[in-house]
C-alpha atoms as a PDB file:
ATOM      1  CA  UNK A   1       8.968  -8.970 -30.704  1.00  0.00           C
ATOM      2  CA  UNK A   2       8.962  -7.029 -27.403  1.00  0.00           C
ATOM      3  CA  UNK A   3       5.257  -5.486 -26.088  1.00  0.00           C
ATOM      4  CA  UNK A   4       7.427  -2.888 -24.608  1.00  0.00           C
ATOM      5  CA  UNK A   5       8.607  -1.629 -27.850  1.00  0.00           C
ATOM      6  CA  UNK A   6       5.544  -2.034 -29.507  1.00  0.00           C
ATOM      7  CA  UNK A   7       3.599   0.169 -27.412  1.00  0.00           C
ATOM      8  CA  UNK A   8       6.325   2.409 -25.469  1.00  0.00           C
ATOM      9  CA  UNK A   9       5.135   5.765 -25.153  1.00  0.00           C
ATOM     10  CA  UNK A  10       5.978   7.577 -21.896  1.00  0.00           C
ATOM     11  CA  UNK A  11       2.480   9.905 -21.700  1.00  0.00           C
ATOM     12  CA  UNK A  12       0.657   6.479 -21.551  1.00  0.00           C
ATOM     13  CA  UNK A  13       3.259   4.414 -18.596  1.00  0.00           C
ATOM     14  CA  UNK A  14       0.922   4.014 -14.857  1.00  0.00           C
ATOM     15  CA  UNK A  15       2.817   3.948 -12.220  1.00  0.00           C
ATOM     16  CA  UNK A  16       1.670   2.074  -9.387  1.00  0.00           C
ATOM     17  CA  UNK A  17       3.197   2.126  -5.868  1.00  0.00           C
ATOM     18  CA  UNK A  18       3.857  -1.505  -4.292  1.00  0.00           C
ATOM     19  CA  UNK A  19       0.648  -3.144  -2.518  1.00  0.00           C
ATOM     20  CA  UNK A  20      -1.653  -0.789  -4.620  1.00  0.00           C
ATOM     21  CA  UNK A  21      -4.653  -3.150  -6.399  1.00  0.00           C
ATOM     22  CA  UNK A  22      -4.221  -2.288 -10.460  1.00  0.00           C
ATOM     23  CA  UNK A  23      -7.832  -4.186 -10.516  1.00  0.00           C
ATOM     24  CA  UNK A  24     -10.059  -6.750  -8.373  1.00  0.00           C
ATOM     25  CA  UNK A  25     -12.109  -9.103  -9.666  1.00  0.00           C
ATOM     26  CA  UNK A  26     -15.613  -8.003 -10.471  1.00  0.00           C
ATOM     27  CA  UNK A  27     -14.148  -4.432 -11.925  1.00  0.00           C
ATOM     28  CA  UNK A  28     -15.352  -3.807 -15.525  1.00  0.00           C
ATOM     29  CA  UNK A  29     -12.453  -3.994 -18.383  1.00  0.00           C
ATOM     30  CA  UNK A  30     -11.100  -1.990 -20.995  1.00  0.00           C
ATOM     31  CA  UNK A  31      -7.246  -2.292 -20.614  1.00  0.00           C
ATOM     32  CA  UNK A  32      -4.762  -5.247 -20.587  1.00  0.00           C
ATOM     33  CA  UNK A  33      -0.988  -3.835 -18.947  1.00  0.00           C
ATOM     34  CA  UNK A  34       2.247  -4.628 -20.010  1.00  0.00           C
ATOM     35  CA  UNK A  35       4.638  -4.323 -17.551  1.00  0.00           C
ATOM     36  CA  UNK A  36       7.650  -1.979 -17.886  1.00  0.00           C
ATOM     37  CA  UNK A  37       9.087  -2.618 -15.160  1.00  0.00           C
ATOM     38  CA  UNK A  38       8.606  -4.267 -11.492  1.00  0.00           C
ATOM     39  CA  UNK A  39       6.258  -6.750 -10.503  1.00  0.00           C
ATOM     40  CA  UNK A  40       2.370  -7.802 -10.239  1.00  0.00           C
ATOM     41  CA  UNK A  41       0.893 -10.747  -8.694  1.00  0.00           C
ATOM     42  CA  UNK A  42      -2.103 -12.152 -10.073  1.00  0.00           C
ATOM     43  CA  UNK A  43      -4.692 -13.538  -7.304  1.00  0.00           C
ATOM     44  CA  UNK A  44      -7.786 -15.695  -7.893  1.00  0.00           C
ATOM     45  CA  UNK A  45      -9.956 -16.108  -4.747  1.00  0.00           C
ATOM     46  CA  UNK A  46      -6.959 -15.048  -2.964  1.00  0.00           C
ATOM     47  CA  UNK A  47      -4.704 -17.337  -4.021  1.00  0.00           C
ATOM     48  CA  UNK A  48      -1.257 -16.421  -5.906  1.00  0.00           C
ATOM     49  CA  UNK A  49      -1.580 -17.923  -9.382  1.00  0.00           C
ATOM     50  CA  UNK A  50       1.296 -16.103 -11.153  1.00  0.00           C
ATOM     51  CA  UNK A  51       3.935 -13.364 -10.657  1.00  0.00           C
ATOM     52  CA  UNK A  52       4.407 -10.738 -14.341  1.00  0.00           C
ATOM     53  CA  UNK A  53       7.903  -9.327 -14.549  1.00  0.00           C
ATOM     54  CA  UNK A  54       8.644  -6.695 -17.377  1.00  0.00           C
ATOM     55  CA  UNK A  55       7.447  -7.873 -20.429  1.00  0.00           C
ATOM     56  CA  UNK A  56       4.975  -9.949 -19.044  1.00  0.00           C
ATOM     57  CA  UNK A  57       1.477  -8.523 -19.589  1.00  0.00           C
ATOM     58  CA  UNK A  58      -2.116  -9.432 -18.111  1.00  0.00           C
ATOM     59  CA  UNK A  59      -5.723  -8.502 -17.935  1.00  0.00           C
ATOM     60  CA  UNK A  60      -6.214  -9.531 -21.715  1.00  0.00           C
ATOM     61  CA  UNK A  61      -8.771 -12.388 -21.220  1.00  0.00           C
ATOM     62  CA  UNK A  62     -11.484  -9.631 -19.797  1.00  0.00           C
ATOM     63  CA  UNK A  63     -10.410  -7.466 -22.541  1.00  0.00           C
ATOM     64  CA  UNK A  64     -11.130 -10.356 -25.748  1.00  0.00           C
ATOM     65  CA  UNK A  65     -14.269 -11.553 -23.964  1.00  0.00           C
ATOM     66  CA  UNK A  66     -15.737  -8.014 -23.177  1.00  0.00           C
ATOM     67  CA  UNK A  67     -16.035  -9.621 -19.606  1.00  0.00           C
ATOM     68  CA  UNK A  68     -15.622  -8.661 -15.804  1.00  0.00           C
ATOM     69  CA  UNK A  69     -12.228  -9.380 -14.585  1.00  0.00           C
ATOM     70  CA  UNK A  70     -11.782 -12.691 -13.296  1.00  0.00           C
ATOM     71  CA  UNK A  71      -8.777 -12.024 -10.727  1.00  0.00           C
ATOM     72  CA  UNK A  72      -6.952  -9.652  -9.085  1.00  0.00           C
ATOM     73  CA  UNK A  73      -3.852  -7.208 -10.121  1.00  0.00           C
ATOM     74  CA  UNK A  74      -1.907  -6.441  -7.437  1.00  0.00           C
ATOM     75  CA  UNK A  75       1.600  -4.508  -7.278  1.00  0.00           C
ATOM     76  CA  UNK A  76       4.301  -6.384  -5.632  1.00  0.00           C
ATOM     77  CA  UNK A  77       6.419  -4.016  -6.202  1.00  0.00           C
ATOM     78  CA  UNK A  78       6.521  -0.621  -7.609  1.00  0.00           C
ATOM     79  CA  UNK A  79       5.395  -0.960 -11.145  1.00  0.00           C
ATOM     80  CA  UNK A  80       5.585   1.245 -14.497  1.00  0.00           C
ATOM     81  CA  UNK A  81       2.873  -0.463 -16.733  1.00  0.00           C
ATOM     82  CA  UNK A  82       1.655   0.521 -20.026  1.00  0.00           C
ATOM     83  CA  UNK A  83      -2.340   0.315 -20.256  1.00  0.00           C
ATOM     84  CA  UNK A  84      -3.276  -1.380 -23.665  1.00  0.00           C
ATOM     85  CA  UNK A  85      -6.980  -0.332 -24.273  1.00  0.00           C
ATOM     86  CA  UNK A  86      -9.526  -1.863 -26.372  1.00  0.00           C
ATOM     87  CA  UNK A  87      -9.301   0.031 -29.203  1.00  0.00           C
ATOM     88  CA  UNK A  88      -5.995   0.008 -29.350  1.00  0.00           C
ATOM     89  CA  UNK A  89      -5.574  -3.680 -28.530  1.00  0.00           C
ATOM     90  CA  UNK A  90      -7.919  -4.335 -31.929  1.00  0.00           C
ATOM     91  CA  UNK A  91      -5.887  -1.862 -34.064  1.00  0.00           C
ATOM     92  CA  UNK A  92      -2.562  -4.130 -33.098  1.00  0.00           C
ATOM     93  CA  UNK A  93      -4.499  -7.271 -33.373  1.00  0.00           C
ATOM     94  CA  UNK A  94      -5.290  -6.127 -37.505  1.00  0.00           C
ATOM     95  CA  UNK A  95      -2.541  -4.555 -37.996  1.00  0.00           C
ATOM     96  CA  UNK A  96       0.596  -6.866 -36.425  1.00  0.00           C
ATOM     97  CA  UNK A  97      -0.150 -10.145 -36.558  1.00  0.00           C
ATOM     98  CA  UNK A  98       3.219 -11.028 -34.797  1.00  0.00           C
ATOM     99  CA  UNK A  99       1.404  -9.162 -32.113  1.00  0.00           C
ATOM    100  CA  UNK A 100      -1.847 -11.523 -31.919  1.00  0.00           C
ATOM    101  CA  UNK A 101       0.595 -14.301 -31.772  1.00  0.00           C
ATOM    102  CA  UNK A 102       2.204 -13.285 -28.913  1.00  0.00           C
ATOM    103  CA  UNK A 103      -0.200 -12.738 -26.837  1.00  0.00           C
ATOM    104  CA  UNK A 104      -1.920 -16.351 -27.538  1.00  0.00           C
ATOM    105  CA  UNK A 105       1.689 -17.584 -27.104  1.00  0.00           C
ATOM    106  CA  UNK A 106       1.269 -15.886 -23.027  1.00  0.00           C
ATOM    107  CA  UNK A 107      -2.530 -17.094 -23.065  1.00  0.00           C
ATOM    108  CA  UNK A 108      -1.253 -20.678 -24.287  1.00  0.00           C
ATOM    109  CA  UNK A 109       1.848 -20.667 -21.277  1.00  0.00           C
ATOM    110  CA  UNK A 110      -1.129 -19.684 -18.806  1.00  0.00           C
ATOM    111  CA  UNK A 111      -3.087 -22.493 -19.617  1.00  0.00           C
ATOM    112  CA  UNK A 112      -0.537 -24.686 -19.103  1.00  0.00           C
ATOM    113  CA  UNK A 113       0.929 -23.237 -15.668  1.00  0.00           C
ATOM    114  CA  UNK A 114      -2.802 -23.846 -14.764  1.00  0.00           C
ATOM    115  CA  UNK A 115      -3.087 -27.588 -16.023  1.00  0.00           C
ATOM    116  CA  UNK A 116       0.196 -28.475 -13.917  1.00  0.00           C
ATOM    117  CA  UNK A 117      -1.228 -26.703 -10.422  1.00  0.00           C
ATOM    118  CA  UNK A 118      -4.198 -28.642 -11.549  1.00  0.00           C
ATOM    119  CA  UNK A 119      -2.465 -31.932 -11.930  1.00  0.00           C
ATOM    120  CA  UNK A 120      -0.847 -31.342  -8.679  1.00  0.00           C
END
C-alpha cells in the first residue's frame, strides 16, 4: 500500500518552497503530511533526526496524542505534501486497516532509528 495513492487528490497537495518551516515545535496539530514529492528534514532542538522522501510521511505522533508538536518540519527542498487531517486520519484508521498498519510500521522504524543514535 502506497499513502500517496491512498489519499492523492490534487485540490488537497501543499506546496512548500525549500527552507520554508511546514511546522515548529510548540505549534498546535491537526494534520500529519505525506510527502509527494521532495524532501523534509525533521529537527528536534535543532538537531537533524531524519530526512522524509516521497512516501515518507510525518507529524502523526501530535496528531494520535492530540498533542503540541514535538519537532520541527522543515523543507529541504521544494516539497508537494498532502495534509492528512484528523478527521480524515480516523476515517482511514476505521476504515483501512492496512492503513493503521502502515503507519505503526513508520512509527515502529522511528523508534528504532532513535534507539541506534541512542546507543551511539
Amino acid at each position: 500500500m502506497k499513502l500517496p495513492d491512498i489519499f492523492a487528490s490534487p485540490a488537497n497537495v501543499r506546496d512548500v518552497l525549500q527552507g520554508k518551516p511546514i511546522f515548529n515545535a510548540g505549534d498546535e496539530s491537526g494534520e500529519m503530511f505525506v510527502v509527494q514529492s521532495g524532501a523534509v528534514d525533521i529537527l528536534i532542538n535543532g538537531v537533524l533526526v531524519e530526512t522524509v522522501l516521497p512516501e515518507g510521511f510525518f507529524g502523526e505522533i501530535s496528531l494520535i496524542e492530540d498533542s503540541l508538536r514535538s519537532a520541527d518540519a522543515i523543507a529541504r527542498t521544494d516539497c508537494k505534501l498532502l495534509p492528512v487531517n484528523r478527521h480524515h486520519f480516523l476515517s482511514m484508521v476505521d476504515e483501512l486497516p492496512q492503513f493503521a498498519l502502515y503507519v505503526m510500521k513508520g512509527m515502529a522504524d522511528r523508534l528504532r532509528k532513535a534507539d541506534k543514535r541512542a546507543m551511539g
